[in-house]
C-alpha atoms as a PDB file:
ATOM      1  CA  UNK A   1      62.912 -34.436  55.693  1.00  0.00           C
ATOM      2  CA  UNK A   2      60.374 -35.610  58.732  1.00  0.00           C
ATOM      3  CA  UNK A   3      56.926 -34.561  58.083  1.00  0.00           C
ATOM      4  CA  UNK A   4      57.384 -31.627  61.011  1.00  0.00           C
ATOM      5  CA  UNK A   5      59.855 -29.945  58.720  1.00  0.00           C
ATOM      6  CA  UNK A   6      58.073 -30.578  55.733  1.00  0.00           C
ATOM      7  CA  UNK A   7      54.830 -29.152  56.746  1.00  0.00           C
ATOM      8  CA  UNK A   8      56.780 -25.964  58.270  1.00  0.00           C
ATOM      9  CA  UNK A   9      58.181 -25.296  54.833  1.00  0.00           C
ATOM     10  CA  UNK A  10      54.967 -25.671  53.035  1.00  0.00           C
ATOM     11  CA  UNK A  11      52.652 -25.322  55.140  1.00  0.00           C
ATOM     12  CA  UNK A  12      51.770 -20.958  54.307  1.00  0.00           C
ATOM     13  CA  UNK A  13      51.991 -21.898  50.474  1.00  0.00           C
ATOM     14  CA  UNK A  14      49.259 -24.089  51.168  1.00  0.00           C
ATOM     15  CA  UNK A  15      46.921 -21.744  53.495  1.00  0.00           C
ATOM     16  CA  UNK A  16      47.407 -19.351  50.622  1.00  0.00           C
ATOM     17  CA  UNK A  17      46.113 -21.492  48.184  1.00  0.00           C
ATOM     18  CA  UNK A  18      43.601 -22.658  50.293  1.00  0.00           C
ATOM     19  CA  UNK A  19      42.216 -19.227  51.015  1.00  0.00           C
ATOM     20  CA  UNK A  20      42.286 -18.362  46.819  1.00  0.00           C
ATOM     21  CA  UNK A  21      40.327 -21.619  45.968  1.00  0.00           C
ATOM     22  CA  UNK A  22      37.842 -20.872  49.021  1.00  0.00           C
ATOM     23  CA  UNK A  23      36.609 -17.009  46.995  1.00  0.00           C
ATOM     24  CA  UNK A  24      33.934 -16.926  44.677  1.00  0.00           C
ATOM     25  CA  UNK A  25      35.531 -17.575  41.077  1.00  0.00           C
ATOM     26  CA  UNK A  26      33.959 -13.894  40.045  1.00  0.00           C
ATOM     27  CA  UNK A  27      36.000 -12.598  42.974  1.00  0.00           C
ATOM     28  CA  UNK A  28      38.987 -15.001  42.706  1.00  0.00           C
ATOM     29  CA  UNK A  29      42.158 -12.687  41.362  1.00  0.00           C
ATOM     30  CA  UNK A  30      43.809 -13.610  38.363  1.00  0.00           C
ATOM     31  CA  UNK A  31      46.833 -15.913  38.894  1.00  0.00           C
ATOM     32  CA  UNK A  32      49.174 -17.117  35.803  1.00  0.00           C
ATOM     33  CA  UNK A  33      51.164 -18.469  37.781  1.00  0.00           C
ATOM     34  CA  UNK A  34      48.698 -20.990  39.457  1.00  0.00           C
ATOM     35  CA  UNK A  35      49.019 -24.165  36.709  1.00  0.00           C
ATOM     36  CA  UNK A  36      52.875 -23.728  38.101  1.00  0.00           C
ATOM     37  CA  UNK A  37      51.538 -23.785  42.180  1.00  0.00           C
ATOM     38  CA  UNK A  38      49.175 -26.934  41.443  1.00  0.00           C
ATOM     39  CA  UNK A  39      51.929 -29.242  39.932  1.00  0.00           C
ATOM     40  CA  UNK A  40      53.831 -28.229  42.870  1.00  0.00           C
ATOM     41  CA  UNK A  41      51.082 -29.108  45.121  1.00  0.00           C
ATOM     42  CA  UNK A  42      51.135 -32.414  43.259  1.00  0.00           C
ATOM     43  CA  UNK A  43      54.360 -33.580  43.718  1.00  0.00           C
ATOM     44  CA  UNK A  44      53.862 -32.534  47.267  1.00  0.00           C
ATOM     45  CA  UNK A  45      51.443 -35.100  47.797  1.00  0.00           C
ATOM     46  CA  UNK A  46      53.440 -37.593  45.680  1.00  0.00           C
ATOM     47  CA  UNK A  47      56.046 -37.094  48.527  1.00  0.00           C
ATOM     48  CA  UNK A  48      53.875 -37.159  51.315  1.00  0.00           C
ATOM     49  CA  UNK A  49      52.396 -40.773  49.982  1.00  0.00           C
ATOM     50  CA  UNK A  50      55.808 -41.673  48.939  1.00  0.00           C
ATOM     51  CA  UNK A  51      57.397 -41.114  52.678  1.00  0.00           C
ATOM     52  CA  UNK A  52      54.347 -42.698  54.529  1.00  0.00           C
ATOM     53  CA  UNK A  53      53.559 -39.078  55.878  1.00  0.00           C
ATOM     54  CA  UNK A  54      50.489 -39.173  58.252  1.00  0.00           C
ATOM     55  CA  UNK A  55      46.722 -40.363  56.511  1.00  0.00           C
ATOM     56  CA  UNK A  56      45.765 -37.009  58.011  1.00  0.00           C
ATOM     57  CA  UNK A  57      48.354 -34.696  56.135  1.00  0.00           C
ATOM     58  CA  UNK A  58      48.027 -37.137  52.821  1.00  0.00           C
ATOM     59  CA  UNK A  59      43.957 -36.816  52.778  1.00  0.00           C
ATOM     60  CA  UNK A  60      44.177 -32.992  53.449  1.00  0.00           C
ATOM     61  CA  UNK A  61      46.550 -32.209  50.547  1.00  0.00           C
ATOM     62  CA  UNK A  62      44.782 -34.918  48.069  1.00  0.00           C
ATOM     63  CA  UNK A  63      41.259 -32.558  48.909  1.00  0.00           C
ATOM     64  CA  UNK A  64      43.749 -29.506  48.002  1.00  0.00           C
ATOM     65  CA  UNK A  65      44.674 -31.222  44.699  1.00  0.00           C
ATOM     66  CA  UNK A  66      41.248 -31.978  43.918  1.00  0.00           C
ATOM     67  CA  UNK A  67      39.816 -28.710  44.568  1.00  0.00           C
ATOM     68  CA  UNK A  68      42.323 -26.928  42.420  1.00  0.00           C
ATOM     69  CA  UNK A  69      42.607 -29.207  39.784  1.00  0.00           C
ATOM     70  CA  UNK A  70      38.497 -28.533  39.352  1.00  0.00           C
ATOM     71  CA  UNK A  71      39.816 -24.801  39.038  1.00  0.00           C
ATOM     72  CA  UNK A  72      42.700 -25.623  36.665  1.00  0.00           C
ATOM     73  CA  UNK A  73      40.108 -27.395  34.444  1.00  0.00           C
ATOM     74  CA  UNK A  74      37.146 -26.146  34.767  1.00  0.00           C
ATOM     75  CA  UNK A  75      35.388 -28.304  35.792  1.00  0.00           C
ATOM     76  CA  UNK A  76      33.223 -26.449  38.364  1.00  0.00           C
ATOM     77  CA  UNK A  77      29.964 -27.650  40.277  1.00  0.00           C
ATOM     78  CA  UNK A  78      28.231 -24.832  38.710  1.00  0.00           C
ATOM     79  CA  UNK A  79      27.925 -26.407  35.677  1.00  0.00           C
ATOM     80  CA  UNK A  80      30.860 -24.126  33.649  1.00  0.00           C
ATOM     81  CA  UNK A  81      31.077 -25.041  29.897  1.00  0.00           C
ATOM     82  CA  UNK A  82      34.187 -27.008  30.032  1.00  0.00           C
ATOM     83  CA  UNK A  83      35.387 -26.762  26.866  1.00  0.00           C
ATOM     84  CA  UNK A  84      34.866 -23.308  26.359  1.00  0.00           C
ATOM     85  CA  UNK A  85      36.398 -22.922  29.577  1.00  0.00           C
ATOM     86  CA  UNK A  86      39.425 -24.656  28.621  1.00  0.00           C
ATOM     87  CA  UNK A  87      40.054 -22.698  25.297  1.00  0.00           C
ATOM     88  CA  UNK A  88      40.047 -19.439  26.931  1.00  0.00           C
ATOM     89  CA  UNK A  89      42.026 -20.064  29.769  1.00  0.00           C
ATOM     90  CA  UNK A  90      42.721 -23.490  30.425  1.00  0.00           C
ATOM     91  CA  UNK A  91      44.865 -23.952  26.837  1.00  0.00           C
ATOM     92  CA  UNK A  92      46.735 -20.730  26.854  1.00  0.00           C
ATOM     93  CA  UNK A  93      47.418 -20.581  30.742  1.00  0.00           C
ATOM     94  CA  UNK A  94      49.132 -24.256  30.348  1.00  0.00           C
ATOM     95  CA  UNK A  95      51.344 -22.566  27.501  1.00  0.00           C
ATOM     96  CA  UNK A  96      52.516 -19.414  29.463  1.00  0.00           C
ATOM     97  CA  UNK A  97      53.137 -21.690  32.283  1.00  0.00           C
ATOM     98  CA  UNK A  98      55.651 -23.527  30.510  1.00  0.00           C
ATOM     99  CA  UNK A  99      57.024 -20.511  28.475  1.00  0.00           C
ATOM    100  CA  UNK A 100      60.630 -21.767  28.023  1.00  0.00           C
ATOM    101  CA  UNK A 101      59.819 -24.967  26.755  1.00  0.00           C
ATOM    102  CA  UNK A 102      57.910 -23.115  24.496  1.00  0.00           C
ATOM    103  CA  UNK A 103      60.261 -21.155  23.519  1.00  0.00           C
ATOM    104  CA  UNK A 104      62.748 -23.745  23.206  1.00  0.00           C
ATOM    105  CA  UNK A 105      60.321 -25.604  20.469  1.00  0.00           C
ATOM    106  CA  UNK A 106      60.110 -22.418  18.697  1.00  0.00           C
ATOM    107  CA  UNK A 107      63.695 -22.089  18.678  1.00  0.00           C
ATOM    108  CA  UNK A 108      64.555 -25.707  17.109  1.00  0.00           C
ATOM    109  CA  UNK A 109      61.785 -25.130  14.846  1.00  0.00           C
ATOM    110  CA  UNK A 110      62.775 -21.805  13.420  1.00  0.00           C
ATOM    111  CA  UNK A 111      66.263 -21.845  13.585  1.00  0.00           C
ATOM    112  CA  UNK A 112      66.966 -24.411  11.051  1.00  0.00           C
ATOM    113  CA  UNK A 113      64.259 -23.647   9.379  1.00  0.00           C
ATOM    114  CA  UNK A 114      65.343 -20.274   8.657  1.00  0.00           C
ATOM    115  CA  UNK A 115      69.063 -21.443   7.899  1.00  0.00           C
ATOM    116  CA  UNK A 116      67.882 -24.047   5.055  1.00  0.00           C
ATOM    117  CA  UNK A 117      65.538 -21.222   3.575  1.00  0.00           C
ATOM    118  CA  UNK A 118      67.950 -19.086   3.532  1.00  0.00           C
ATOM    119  CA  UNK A 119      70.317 -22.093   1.587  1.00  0.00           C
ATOM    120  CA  UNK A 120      68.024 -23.136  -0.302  1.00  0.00           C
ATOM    121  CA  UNK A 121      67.251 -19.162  -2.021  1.00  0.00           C
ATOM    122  CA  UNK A 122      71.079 -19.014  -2.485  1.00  0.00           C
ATOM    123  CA  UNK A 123      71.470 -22.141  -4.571  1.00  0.00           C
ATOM    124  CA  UNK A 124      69.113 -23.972  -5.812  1.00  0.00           C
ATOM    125  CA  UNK A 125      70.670 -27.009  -5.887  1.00  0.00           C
ATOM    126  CA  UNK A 126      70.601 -26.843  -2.334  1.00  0.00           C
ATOM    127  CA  UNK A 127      67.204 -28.694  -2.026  1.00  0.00           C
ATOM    128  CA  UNK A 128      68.287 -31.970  -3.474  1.00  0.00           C
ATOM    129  CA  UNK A 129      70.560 -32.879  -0.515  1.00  0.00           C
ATOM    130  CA  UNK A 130      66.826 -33.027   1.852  1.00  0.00           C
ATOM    131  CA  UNK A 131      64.340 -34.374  -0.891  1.00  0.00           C
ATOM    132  CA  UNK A 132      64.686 -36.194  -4.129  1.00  0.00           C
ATOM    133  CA  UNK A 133      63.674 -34.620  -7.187  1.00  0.00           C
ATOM    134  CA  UNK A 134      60.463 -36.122  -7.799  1.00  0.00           C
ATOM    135  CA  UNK A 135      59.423 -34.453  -4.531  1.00  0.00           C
ATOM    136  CA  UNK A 136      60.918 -31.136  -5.981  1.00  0.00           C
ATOM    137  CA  UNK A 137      58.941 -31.333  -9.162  1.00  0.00           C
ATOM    138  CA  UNK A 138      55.665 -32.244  -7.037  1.00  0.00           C
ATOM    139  CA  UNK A 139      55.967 -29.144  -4.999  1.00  0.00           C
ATOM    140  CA  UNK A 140      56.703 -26.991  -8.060  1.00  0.00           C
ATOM    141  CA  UNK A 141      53.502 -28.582  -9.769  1.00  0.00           C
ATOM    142  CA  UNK A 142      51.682 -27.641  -6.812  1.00  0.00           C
ATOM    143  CA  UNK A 143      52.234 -23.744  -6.623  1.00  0.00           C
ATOM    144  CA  UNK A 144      52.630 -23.426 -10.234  1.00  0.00           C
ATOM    145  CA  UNK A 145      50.526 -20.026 -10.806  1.00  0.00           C
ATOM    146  CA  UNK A 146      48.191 -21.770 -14.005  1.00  0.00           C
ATOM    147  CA  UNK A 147      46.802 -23.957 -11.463  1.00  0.00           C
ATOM    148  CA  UNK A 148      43.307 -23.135 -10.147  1.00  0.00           C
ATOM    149  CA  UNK A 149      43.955 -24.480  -6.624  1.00  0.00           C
ATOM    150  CA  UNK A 150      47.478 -24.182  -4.960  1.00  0.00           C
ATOM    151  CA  UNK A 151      49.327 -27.033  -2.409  1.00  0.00           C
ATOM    152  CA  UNK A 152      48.172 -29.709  -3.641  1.00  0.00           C
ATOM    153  CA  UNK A 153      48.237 -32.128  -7.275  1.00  0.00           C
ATOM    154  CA  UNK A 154      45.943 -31.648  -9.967  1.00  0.00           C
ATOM    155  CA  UNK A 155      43.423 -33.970  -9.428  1.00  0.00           C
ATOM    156  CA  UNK A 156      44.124 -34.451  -5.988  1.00  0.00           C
ATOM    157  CA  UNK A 157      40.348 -34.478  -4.618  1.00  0.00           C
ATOM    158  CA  UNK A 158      37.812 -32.174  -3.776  1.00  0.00           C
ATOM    159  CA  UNK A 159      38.022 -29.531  -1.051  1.00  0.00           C
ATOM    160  CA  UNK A 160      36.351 -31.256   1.518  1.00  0.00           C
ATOM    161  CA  UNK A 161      38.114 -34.740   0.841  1.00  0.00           C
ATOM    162  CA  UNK A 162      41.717 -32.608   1.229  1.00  0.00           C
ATOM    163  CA  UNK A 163      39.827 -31.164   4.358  1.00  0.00           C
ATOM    164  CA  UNK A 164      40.259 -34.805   5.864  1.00  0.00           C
ATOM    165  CA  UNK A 165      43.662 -35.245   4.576  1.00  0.00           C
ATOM    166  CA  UNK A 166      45.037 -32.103   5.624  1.00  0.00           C
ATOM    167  CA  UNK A 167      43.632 -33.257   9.484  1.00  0.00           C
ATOM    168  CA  UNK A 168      44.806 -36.745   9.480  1.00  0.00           C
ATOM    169  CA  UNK A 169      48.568 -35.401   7.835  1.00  0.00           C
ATOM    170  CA  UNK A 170      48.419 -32.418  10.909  1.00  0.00           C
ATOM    171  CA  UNK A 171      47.506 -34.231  13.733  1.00  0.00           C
ATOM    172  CA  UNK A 172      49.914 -37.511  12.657  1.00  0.00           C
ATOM    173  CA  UNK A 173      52.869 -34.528  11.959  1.00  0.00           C
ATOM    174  CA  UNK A 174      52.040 -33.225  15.613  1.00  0.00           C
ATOM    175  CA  UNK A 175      51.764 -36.778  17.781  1.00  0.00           C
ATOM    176  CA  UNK A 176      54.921 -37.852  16.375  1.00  0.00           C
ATOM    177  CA  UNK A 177      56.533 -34.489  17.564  1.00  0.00           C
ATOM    178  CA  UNK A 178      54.795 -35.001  21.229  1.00  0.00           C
ATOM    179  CA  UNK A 179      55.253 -38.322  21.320  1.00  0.00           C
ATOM    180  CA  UNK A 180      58.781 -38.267  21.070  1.00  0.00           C
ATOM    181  CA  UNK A 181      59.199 -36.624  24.230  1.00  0.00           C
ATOM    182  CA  UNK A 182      59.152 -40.048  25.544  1.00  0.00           C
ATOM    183  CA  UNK A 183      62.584 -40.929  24.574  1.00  0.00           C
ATOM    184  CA  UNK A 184      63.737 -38.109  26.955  1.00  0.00           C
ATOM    185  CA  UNK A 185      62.839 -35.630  24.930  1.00  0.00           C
ATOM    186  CA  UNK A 186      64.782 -36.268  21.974  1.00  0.00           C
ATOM    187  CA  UNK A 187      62.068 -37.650  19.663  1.00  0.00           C
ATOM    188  CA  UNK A 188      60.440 -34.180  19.942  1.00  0.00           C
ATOM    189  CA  UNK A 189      63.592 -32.118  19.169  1.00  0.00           C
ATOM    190  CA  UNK A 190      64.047 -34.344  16.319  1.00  0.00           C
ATOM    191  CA  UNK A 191      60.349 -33.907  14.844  1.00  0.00           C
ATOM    192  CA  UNK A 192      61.050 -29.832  15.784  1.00  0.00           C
ATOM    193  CA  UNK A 193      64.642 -29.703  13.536  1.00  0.00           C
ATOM    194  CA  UNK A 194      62.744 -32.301  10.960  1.00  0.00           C
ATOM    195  CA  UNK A 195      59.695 -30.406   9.874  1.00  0.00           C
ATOM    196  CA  UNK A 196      61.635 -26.893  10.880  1.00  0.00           C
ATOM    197  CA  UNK A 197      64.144 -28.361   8.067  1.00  0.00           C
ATOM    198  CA  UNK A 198      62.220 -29.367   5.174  1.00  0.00           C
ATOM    199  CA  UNK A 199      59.364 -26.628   5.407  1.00  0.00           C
ATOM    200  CA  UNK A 200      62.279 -24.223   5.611  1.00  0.00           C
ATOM    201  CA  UNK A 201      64.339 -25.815   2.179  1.00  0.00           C
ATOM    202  CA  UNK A 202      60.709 -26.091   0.231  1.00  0.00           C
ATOM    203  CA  UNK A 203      59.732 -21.942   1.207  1.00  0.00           C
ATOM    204  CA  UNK A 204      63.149 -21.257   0.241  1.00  0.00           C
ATOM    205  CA  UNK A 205      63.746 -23.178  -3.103  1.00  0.00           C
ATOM    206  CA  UNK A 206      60.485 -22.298  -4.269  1.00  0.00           C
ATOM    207  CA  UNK A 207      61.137 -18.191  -3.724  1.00  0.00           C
ATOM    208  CA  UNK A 208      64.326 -19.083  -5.625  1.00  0.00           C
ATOM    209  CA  UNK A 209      62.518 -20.878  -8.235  1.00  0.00           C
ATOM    210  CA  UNK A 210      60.147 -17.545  -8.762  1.00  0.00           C
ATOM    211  CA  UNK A 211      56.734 -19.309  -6.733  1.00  0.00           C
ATOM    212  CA  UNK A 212      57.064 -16.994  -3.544  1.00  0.00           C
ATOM    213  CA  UNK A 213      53.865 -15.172  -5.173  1.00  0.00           C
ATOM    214  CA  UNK A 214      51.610 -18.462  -4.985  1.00  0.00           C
ATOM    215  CA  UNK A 215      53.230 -20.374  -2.225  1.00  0.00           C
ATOM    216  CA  UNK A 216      53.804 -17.617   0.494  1.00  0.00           C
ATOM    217  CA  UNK A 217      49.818 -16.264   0.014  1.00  0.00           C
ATOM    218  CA  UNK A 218      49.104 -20.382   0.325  1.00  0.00           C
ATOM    219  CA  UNK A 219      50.502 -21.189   3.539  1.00  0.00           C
ATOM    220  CA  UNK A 220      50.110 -17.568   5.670  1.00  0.00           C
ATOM    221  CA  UNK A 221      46.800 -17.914   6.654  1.00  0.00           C
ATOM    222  CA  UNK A 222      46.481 -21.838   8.200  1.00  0.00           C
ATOM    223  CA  UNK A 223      50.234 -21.317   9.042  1.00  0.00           C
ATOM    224  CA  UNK A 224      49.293 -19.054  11.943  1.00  0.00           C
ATOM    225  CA  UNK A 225      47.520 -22.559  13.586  1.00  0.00           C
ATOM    226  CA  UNK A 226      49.404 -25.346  11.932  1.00  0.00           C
ATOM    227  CA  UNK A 227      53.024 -24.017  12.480  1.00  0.00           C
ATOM    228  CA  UNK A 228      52.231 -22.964  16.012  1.00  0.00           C
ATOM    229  CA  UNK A 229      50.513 -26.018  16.789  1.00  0.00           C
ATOM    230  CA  UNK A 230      53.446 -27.836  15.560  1.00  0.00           C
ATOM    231  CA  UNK A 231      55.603 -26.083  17.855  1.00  0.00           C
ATOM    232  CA  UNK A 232      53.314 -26.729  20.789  1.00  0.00           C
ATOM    233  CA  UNK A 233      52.939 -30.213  20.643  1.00  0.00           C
ATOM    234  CA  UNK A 234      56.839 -30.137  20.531  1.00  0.00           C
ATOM    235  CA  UNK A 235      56.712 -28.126  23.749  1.00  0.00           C
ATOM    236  CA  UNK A 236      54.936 -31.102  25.060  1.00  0.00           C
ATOM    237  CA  UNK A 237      56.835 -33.481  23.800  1.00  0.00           C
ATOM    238  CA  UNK A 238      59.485 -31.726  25.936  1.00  0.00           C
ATOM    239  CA  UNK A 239      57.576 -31.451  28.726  1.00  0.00           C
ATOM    240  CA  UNK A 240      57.309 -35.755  29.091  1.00  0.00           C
ATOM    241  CA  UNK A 241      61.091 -35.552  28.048  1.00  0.00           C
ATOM    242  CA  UNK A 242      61.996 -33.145  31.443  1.00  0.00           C
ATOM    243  CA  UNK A 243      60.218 -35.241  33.704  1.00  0.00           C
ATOM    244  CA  UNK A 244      62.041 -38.016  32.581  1.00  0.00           C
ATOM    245  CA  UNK A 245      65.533 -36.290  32.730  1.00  0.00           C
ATOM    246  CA  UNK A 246      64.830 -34.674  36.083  1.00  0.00           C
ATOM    247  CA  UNK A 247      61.914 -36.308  38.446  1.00  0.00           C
ATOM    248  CA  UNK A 248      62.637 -33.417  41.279  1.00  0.00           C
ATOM    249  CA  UNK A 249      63.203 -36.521  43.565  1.00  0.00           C
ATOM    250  CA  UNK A 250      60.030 -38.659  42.325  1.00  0.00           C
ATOM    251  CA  UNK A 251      60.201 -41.749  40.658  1.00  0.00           C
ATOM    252  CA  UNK A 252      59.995 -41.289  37.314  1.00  0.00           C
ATOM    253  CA  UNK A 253      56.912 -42.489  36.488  1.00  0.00           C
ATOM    254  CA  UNK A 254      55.429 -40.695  38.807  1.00  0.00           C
ATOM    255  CA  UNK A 255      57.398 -37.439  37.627  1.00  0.00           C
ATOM    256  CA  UNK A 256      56.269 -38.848  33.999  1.00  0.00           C
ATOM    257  CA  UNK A 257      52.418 -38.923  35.126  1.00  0.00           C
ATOM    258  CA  UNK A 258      52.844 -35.338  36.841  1.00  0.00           C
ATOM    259  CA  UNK A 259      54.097 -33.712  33.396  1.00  0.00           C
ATOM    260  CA  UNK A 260      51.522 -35.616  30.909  1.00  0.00           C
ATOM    261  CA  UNK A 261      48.606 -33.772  33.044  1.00  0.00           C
ATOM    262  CA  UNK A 262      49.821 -30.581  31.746  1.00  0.00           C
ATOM    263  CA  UNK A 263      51.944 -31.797  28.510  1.00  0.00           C
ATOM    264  CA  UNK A 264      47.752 -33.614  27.422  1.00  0.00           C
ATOM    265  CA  UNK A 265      46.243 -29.854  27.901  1.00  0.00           C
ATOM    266  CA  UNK A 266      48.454 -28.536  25.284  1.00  0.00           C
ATOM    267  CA  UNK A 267      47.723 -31.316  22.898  1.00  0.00           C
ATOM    268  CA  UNK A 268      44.183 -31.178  23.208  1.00  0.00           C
ATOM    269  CA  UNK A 269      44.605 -27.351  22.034  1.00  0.00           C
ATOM    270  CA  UNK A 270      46.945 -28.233  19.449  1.00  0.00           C
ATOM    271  CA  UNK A 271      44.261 -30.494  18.131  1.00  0.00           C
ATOM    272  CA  UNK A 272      41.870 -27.551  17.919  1.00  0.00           C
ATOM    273  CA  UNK A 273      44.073 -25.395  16.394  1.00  0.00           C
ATOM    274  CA  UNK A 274      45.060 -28.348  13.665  1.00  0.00           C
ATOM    275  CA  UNK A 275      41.438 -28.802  12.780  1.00  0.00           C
ATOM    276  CA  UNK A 276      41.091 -24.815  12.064  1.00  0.00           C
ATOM    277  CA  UNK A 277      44.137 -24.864  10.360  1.00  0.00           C
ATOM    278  CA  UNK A 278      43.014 -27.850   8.072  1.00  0.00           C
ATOM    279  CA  UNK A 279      39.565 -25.981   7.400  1.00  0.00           C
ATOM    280  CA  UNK A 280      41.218 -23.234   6.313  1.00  0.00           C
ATOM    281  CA  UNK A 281      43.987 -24.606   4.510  1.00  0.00           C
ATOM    282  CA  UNK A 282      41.253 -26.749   1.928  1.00  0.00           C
ATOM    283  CA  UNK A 283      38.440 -24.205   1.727  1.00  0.00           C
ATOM    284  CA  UNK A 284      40.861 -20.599   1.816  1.00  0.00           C
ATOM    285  CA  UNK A 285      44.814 -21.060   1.464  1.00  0.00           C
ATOM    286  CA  UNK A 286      44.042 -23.311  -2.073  1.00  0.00           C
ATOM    287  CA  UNK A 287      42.128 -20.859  -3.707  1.00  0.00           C
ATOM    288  CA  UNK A 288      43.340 -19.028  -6.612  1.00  0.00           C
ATOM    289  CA  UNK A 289      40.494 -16.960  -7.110  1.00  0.00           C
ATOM    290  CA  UNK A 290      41.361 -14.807  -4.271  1.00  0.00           C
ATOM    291  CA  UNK A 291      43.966 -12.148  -4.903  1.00  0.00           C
ATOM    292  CA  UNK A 292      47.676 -12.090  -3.147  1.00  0.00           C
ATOM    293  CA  UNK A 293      46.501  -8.952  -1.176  1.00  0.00           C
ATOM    294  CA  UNK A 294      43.658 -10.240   0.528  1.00  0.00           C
ATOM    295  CA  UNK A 295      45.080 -13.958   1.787  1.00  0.00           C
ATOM    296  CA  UNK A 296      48.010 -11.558   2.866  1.00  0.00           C
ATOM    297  CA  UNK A 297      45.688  -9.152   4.952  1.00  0.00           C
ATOM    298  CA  UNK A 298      43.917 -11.955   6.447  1.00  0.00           C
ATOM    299  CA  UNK A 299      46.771 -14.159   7.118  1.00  0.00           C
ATOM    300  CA  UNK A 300      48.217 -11.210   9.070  1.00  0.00           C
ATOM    301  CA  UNK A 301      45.149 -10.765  11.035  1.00  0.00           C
ATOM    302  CA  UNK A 302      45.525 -14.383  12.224  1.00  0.00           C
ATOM    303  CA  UNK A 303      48.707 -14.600  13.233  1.00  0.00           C
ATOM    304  CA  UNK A 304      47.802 -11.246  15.347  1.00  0.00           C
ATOM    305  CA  UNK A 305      44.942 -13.026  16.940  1.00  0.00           C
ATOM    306  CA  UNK A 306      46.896 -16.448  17.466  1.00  0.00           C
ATOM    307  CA  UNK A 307      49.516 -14.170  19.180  1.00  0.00           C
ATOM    308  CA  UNK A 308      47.461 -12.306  21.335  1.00  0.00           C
ATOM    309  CA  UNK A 309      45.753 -15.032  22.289  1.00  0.00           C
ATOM    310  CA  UNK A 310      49.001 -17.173  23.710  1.00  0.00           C
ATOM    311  CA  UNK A 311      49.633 -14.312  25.503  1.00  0.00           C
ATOM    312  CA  UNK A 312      46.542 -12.326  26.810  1.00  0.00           C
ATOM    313  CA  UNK A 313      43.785 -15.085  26.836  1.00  0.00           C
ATOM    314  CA  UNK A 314      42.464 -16.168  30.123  1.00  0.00           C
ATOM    315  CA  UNK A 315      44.664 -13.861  32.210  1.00  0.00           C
ATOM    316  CA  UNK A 316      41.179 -12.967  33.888  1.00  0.00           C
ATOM    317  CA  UNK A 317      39.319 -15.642  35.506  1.00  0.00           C
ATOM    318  CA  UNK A 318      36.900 -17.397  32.401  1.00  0.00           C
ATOM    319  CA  UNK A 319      33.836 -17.100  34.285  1.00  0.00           C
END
């Protein structure tokens, strides 16, 4: 394609993003589907370097990627709070932007998941062919109801010290899964089946084993940030893995580059929501002072919020 024909086919996309970057941000209309329009812009310009296009054309679309990518971000001359910026609409706007990848994590999360529960509660020596049974017994020990704090060995440390373990086990559990995408994607959908797998055959031989009233109460609150967040950073893990299968015509380490803008936003709220998830996994979920009711009614409430949040958050310009 000659640069004539090029600009003719993009050249309205590009007045109308133009014209939507130009308004006021309290004026500018909500768009979901802009995180989707700026990595198109980018590999527009990637093209335009990439077939020697004219320095004109090149400098006026690298000024279009800059001004929306301060938009995308949040990073605004007026001074915007960046971070807060970027957990109420940066974070879940990259997410809903790449919903199927999202919801192809979930799926090779869940799915097995779900099948080795479901093994697992029909025979119970169904556990032993994905853990020894020293790791059995540990996981019994932990949820067995005489203790006076559940998930974890007796003796194990004191809240705050299993407040540092449970981030350093999250966020090591969630790079792996993202990156994995590397290998085209295939070290991420083995992390996803992995954890989906074992989690699944330890919630299911415990309810088997008569624990379901100490272990499901445990892990229902921080679940609603850990499990998602595991799922997420698989998402991105995907993401790198896509770029690598199909460039859309760019090199692939350019393609690669393109992706790991977006696939790094979703990490950097996975990390958030792993560091919540910790805090309320060693101060909350081990407690066995609180009664089954209550960790139930507020585990509900956050998966609620964690849901609505994914889906509503930052649909309205964060200003």
């Amino acid at each position: 394609m000659n640069q004539q024909d090029f600009e003719a086919r993009h050249r309205e996309e590009w007045a109308r993003l133009d014209e939507w970057l130009t308004l006021s941000a309290r004026k500018r209309p909500a768009d979901d589907d802009f995180p989707r329009r700026y990595r198109g812009l980018c590999q527009q310009l990637a093209l335009a370097r990439k077939r020697r296009y004219s320095s004109g054309l090149v400098a006026e679309l690298n000024a279009l990627v800059l001004r929306a990518h301060h938009v995308l971000y949040g990073e605004r001359a007026s001074g915007d709070n960046r971070w807060l910026h970027f957990l109420l609409a940066g974070f879940p706007q990259a997410l809903r932007s790449n919903a199927r990848l999202v919801w192809l994590a979930t799926a090779l999360f869940v799915v097995p998941g779900l099948a080795l529960a479901f093994a697992c509660h029909l025979d119970s020596d169904m556990i032993f062919s994905v853990m020894s049974a020293d790791e059995v017994r540990s996981f019994e020990a932990m949820y067995d109801p005489a203790n006076d704090r559940f998930g974890r060995e007796r003796g194990a440390g004191t809240d705050l010290t299993m407040f540092g373990y449970y981030i350093k086990n999250n966020i090591g559990v969630s790079f792996r899964t993202f990156a994995g995408g590397i290998l085209m994607g295939l070290g991420s959908a083995f992390f996803l089946l992995y954890n989906g797998v074992m989690i699944g055959a330890v919630a299911g031989h415990l309810n088997q084993a008569g624990l379901a009233q100490t272990f499901f109460p445990f892990v229902i609150g921080h679940g609603a940030f850990e499990l998602t967040a595991i799922v997420f950073s698989g998402a991105a893990g995907l993401k790198l893995g896509g770029a690598l299968i199909d460039p859309a015509g760019l090199r692939r380490i350019e393609a690669l580059r393109l992706a790991a803008r977006e696939a790094i936003v979703i990490m950097y709220g996975a990390f958030v929501m792993l560091v919540i998830a910790a805090f309320i996994e060693a101060f909350w979920s081990a407690s066995a002072a609180l009664p089954e009711h209550l960790k139930y009614s507020v585990g509900g409430a956050l998966w609620l919020l964690v849901i609505v949040y994914c889906l509503f958050s930052g649909r309205r310009d964060a200003a």
